[in-house]
Protein backbone atom coordinates (compact mmCIF):
# COMPACT_ATOMS: atom_id res chain seq x y z
CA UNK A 1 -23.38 9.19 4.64
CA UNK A 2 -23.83 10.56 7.99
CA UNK A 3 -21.58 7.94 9.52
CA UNK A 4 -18.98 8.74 7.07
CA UNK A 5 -19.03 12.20 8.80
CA UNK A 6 -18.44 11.12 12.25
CA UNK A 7 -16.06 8.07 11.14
CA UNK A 8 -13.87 11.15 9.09
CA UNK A 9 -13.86 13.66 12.35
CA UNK A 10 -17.39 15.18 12.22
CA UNK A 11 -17.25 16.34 8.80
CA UNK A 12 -19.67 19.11 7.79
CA UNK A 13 -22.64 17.46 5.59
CA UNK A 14 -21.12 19.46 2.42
CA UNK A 15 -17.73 18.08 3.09
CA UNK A 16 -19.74 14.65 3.38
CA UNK A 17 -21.57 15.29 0.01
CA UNK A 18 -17.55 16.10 -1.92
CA UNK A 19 -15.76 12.74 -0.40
CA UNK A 20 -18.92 10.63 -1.85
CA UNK A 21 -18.41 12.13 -4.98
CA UNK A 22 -15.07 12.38 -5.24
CA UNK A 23 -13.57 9.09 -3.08
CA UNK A 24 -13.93 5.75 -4.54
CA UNK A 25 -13.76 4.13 -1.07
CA UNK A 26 -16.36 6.23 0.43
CA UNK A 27 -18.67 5.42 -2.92
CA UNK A 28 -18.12 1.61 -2.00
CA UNK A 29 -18.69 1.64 1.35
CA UNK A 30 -22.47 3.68 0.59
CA UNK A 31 -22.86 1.23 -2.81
CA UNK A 32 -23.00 3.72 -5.55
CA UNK A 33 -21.39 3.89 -8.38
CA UNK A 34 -19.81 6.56 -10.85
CA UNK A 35 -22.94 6.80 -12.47
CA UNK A 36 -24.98 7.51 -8.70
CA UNK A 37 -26.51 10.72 -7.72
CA UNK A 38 -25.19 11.45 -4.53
CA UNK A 39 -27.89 13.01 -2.10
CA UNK A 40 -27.43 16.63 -1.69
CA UNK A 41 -25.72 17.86 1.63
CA UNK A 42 -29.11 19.71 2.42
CA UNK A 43 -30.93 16.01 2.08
CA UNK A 44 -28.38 14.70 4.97
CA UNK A 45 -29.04 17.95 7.25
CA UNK A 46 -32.94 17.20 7.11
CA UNK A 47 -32.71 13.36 7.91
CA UNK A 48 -30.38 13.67 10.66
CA UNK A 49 -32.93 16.69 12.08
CA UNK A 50 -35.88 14.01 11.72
CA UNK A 51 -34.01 11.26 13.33
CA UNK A 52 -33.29 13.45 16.34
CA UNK A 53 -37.09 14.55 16.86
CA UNK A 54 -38.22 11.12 16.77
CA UNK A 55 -35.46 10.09 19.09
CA UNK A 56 -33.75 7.55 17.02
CA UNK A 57 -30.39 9.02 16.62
CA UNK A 58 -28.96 7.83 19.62
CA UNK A 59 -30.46 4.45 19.47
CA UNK A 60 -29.52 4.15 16.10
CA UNK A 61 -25.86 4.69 16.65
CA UNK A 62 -26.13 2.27 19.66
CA UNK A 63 -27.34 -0.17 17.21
CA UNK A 64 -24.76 0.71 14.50
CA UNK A 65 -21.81 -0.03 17.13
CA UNK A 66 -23.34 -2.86 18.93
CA UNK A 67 -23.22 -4.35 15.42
CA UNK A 68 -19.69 -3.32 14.50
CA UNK A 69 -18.67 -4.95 17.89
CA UNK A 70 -20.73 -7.90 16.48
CA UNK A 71 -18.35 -8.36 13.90
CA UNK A 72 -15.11 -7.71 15.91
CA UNK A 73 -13.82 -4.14 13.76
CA UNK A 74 -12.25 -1.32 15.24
CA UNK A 75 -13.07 2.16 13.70
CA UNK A 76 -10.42 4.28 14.11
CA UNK A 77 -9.14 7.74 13.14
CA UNK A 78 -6.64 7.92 10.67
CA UNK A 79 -5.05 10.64 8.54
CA UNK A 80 -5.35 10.70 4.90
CA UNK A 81 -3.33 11.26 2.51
CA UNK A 82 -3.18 13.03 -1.11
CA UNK A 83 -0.70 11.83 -3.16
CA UNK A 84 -2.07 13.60 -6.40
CA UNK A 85 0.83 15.13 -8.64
CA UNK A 86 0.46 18.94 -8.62
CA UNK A 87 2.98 21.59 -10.03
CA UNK A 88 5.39 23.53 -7.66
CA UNK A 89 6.49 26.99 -9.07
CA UNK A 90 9.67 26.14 -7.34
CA UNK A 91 13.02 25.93 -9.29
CA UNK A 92 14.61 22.51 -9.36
CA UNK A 93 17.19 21.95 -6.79
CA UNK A 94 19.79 20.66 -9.47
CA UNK A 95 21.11 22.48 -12.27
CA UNK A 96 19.99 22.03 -15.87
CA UNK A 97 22.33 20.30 -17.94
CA UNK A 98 23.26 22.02 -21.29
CA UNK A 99 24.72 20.48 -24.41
CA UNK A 100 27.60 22.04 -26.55
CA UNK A 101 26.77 22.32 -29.85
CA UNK A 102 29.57 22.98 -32.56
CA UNK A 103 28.29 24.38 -35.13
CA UNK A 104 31.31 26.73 -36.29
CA UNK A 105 33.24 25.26 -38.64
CA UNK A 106 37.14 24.80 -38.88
CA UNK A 107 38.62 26.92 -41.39
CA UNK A 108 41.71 25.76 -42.49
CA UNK A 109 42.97 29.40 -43.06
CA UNK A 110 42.91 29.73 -39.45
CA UNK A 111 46.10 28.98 -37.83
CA UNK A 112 46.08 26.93 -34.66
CA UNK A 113 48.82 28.85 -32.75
CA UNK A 114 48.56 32.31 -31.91
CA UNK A 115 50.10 35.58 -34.39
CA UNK A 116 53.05 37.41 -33.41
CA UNK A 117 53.36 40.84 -34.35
């Protein structure tokens, strides 16, 4: 989970905590499923804190990217996007089409042409 906050532009640990329970991607890529408990953001804060006072942060990310050169892939920063439907209070841009209804009847005391007085 931590590297999913550094591969996503140093993403705050809650922000970290939302996309693994929210993004299917990011639950593949850490192997859980819908079902999962995802750690709590505070969980991520303490383990990174431990890893830096036993000084294996930095050689653990030299590890991590020594092995992603290993297997020849390119993390890179990309920009997502949400293409979730969501309602606009905006009037349409066309106009509404409206149908004609007859519902007067034709009297046939009603003359066609019009009276002269």
């Amino acid at each position: 989970m931590l590297l999913v906050g550094i591969w996503n532009g140093g993403l705050s640990d809650e922000s970290v905590e939302d996309m693994a329970n929210s993004n299917l991607h990011v639950m593949r890529f850490l192997d859980l499923s819908l079902e999962d408990d995802v750690p709590d953001h505070s969980v991520l804060s303490r383990f990174r804190t431990r890893l830096t006072k036993a000084g294996a942060w930095d050689a653990l990310l030299v590890q991590i990217n020594r092995q992603i050169a290993g297997y020849q892939v390119t993390v890179t920063t990309d920009c997502h996007v949400d293409a979730s439907i969501t309602h606009s209070p905006r009037k349409p841009k066309t106009q509404p089409t409206y149908e004609v209804v007859n519902d007067r009847e034709e009297r046939d005391d009603e003359s066609d042409s019009p009276v002269m007085s």
